[in-house]
PDB file of N, CA and C in Angstrom:
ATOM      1  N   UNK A   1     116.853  86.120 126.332  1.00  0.00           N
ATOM      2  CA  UNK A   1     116.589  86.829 125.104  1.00  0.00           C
ATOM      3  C   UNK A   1     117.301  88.174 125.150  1.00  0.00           C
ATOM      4  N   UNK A   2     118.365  88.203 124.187  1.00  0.00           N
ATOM      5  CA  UNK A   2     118.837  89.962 123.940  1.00  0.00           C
ATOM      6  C   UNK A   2     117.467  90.834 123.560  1.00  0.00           C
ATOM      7  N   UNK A   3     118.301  92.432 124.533  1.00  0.00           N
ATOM      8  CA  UNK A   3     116.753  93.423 124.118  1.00  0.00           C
ATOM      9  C   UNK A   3     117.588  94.192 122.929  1.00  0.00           C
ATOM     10  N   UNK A   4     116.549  94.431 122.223  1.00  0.00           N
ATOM     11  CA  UNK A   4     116.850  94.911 121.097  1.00  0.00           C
ATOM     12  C   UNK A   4     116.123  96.369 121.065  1.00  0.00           C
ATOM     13  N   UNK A   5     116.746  97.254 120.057  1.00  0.00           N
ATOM     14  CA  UNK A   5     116.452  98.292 120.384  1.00  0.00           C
ATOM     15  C   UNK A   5     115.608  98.684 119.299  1.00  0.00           C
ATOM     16  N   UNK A   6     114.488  99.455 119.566  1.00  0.00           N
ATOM     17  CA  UNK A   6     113.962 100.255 118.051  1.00  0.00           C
ATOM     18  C   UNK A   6     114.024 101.394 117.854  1.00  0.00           C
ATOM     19  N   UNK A   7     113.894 101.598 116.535  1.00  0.00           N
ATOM     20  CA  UNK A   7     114.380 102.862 115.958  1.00  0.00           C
ATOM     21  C   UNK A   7     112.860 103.290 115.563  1.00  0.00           C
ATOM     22  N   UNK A   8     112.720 104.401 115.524  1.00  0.00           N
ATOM     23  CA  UNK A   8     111.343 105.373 115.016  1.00  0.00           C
ATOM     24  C   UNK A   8     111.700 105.489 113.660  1.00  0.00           C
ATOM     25  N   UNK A   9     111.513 104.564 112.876  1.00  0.00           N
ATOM     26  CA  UNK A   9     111.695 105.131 111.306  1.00  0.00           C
ATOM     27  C   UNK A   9     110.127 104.794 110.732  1.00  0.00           C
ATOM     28  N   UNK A  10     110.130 105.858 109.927  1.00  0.00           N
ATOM     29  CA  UNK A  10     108.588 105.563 109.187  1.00  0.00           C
ATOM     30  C   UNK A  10     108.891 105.700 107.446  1.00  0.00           C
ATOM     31  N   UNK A  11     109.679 105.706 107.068  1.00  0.00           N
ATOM     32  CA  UNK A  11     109.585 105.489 105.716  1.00  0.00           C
ATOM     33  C   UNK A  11     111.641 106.018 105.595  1.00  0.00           C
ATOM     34  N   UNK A  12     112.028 105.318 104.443  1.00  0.00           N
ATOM     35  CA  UNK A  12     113.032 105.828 104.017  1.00  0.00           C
ATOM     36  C   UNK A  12     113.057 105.336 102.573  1.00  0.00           C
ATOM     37  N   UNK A  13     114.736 106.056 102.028  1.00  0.00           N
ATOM     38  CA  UNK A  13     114.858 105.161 100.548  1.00  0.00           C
ATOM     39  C   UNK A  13     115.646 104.159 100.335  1.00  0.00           C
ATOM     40  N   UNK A  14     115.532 103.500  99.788  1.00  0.00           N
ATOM     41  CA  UNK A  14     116.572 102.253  99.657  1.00  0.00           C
ATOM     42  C   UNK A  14     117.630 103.385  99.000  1.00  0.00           C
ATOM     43  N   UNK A  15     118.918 102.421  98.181  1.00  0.00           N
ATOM     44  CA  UNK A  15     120.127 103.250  97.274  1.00  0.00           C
ATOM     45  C   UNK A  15     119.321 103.027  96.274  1.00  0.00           C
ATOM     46  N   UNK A  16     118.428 102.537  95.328  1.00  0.00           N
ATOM     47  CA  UNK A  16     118.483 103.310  93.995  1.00  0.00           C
ATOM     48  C   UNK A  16     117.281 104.290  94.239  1.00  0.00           C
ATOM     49  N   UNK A  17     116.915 104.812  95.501  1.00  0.00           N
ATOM     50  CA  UNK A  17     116.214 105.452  95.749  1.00  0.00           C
ATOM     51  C   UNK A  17     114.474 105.225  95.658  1.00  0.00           C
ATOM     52  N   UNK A  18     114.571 103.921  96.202  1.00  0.00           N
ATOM     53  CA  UNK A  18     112.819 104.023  95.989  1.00  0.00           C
ATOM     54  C   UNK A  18     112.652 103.801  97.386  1.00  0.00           C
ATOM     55  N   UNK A  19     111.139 104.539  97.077  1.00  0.00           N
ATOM     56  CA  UNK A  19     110.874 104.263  98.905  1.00  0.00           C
ATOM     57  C   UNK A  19     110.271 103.508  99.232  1.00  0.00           C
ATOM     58  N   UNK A  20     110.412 103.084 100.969  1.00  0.00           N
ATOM     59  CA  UNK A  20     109.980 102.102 101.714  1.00  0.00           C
ATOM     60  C   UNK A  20     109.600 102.712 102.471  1.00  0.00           C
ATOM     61  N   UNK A  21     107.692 102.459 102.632  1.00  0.00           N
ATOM     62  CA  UNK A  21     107.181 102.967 104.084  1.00  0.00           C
ATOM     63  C   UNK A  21     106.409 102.554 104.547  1.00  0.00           C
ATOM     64  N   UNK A  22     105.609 102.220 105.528  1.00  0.00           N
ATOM     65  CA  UNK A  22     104.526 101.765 106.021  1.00  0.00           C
ATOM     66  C   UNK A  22     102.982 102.559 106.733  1.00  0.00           C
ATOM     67  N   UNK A  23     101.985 101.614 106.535  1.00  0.00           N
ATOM     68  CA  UNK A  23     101.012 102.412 106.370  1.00  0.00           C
ATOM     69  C   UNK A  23      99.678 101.408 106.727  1.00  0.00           C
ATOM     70  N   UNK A  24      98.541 101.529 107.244  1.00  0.00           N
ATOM     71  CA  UNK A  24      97.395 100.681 106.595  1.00  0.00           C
ATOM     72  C   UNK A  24      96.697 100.456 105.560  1.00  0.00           C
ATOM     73  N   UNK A  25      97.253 101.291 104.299  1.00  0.00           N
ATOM     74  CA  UNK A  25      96.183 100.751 103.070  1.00  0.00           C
ATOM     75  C   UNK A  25      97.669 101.904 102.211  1.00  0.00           C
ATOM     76  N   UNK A  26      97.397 101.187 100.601  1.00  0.00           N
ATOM     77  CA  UNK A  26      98.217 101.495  99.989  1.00  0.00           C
ATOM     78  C   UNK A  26      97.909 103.116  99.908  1.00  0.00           C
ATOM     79  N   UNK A  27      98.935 103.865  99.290  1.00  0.00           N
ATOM     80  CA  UNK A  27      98.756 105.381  99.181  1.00  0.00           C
ATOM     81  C   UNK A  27      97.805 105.971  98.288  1.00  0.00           C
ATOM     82  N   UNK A  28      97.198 106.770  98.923  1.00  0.00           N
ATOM     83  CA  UNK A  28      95.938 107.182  97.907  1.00  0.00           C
ATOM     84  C   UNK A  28      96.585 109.303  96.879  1.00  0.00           C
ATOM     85  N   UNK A  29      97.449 109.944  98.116  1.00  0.00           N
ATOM     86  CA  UNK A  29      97.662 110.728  97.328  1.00  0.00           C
ATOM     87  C   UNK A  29      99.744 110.603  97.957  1.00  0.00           C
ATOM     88  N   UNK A  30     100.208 111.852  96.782  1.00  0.00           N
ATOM     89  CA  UNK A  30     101.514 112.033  96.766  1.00  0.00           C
ATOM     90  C   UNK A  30     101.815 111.072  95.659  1.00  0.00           C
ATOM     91  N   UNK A  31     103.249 111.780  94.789  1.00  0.00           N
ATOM     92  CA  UNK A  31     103.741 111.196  93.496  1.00  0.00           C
ATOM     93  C   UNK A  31     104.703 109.818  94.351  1.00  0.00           C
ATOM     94  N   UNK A  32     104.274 108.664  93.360  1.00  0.00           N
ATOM     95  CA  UNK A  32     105.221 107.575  93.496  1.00  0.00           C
ATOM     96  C   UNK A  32     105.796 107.168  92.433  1.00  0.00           C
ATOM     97  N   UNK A  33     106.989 106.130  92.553  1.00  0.00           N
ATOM     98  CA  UNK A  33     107.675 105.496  91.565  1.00  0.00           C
ATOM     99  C   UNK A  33     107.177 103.734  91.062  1.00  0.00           C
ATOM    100  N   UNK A  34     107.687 103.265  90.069  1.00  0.00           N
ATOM    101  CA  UNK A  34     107.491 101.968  90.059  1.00  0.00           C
ATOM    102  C   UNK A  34     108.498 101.278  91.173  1.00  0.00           C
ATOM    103  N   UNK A  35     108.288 100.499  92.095  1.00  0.00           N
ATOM    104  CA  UNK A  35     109.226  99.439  93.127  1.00  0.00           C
ATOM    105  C   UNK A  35     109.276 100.105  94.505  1.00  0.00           C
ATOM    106  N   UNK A  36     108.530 101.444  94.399  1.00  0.00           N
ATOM    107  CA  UNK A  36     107.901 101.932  95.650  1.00  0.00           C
ATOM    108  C   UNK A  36     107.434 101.066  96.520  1.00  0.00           C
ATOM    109  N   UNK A  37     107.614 100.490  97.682  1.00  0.00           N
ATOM    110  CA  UNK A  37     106.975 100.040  98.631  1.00  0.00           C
ATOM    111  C   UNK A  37     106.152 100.357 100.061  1.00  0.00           C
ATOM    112  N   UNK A  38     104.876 100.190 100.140  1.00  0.00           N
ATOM    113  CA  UNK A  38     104.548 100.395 101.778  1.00  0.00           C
ATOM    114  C   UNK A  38     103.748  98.974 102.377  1.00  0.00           C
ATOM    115  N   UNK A  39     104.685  98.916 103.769  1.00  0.00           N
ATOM    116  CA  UNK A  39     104.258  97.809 104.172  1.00  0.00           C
ATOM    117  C   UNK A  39     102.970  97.980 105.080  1.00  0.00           C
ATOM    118  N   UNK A  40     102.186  96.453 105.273  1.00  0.00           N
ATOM    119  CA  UNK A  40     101.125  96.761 105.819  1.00  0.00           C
ATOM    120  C   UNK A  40     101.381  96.912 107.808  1.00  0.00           C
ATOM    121  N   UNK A  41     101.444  97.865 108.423  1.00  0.00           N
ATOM    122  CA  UNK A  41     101.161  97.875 109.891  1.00  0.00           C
ATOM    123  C   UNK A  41     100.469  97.330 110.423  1.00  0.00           C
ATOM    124  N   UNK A  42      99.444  96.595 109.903  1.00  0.00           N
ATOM    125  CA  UNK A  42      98.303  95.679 111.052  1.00  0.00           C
ATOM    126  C   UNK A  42      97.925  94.667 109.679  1.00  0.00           C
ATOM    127  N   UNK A  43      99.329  94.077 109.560  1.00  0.00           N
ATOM    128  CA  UNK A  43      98.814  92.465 108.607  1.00  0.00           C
ATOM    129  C   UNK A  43      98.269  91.042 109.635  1.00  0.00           C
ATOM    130  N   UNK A  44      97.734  90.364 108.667  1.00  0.00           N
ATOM    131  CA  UNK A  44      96.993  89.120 109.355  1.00  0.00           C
ATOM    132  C   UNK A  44      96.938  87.921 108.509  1.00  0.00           C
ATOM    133  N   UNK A  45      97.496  86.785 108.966  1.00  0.00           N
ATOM    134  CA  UNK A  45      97.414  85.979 108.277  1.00  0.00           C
ATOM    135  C   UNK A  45      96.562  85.347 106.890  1.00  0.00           C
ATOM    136  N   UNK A  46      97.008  84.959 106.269  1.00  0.00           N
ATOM    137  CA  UNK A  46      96.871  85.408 105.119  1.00  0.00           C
ATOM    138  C   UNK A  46      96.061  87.011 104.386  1.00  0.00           C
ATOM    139  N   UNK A  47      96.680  87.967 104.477  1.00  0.00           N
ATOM    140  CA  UNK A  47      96.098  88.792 104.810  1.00  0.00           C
ATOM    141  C   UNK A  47      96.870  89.947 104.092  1.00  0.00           C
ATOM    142  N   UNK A  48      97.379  91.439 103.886  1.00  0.00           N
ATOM    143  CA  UNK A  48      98.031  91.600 103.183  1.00  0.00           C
ATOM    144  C   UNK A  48      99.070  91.893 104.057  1.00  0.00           C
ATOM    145  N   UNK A  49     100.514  92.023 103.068  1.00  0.00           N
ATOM    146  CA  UNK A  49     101.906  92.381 103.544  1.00  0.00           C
ATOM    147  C   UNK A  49     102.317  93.324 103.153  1.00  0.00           C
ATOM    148  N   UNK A  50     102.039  94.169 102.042  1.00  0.00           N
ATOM    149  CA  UNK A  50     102.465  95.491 101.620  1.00  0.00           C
ATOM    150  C   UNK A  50     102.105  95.371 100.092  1.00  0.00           C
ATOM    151  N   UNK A  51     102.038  96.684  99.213  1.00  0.00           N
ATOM    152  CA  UNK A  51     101.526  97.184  98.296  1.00  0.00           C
ATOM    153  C   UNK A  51     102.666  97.649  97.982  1.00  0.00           C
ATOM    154  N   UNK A  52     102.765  97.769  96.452  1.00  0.00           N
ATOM    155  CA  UNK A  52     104.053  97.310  95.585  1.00  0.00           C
ATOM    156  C   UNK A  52     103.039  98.600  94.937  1.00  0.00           C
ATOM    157  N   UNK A  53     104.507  99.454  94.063  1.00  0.00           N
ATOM    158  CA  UNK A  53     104.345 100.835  93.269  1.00  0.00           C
ATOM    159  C   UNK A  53     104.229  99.773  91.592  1.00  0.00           C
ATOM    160  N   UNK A  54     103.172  99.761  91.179  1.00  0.00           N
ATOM    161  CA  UNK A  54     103.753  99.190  89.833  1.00  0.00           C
ATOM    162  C   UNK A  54     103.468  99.752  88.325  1.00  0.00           C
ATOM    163  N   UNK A  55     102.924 101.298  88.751  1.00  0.00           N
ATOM    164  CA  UNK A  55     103.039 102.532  87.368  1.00  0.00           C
ATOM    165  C   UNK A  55     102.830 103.782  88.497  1.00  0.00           C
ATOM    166  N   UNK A  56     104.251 104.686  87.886  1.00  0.00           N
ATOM    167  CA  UNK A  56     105.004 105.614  88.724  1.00  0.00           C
ATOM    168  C   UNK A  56     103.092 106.734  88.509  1.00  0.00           C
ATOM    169  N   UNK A  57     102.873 107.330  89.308  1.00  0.00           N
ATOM    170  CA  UNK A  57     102.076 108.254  89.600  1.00  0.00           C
ATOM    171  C   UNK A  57     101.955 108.959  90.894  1.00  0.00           C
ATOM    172  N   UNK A  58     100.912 109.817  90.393  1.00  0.00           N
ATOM    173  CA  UNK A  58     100.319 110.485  91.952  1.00  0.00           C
ATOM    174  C   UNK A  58      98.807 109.674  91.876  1.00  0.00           C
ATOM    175  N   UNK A  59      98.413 108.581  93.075  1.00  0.00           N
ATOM    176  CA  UNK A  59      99.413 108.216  93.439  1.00  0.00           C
ATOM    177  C   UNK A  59     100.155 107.264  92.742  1.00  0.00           C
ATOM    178  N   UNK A  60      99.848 106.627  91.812  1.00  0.00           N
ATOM    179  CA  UNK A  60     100.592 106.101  91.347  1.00  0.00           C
ATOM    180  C   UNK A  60      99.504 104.546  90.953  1.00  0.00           C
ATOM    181  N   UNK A  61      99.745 103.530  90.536  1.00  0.00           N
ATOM    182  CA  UNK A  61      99.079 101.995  90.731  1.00  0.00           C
ATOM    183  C   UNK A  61      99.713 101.707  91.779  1.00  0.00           C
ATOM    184  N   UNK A  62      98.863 101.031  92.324  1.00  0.00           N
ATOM    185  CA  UNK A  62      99.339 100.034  93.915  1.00  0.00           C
ATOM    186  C   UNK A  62      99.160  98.447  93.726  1.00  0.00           C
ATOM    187  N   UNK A  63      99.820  97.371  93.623  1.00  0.00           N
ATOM    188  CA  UNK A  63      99.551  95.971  93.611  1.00  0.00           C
ATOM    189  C   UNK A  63      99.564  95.369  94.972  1.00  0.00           C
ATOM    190  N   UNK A  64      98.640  94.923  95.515  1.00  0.00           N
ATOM    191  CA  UNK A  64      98.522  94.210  96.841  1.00  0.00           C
ATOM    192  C   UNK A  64      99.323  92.859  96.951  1.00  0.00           C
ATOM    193  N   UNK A  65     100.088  92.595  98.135  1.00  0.00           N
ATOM    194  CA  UNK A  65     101.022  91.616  98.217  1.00  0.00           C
ATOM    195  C   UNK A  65     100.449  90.938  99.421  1.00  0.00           C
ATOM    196  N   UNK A  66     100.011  89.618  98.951  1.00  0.00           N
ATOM    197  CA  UNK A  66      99.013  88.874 100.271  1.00  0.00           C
ATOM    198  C   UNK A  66     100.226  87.969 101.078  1.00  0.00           C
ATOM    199  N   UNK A  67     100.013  87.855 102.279  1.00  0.00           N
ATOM    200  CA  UNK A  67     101.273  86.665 102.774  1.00  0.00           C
ATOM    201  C   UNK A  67      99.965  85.512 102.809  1.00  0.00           C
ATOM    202  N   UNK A  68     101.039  83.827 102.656  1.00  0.00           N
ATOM    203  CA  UNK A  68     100.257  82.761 102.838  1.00  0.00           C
ATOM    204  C   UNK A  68     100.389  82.008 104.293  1.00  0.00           C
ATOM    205  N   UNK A  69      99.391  81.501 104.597  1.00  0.00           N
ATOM    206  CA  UNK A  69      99.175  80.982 105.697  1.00  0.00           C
ATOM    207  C   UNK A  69      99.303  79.477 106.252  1.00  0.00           C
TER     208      UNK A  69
END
């Protein structure tokens, strides 16, 4: 198995500038956009995968994104 290396990143922006970050529960304060993303750090089968920005606010609406099992 190749070792692979990791990088310490905790959030960045994509190019049309929305952000991607991760977290345990969607964001409760700070202004967001619509297509904002934070992924979940301790997901579980069927369980969630990240929370989707889907009306720009502080913080904004959050839509929960479940993975299937």
């Amino acid at each position: 198995m190749a070792f692979r290396e990791r990088l310490a990143v905790t959030s960045f922006n994509t190019p049309n500038d929305n952000f991607w970050g991760y977290g345990t529960a969607a964001p409760t304060v700070g202004a967001y956009k619509v297509g904002d993303v934070v992924f979940n750090t301790v997901p579980t089968a069927s369980g969630v995968f990240c929370w989707v920005c889907t009306t720009a606010g502080t913080p904004g609406t959050w839509k929960t994104v479940v993975t299937s099992a």
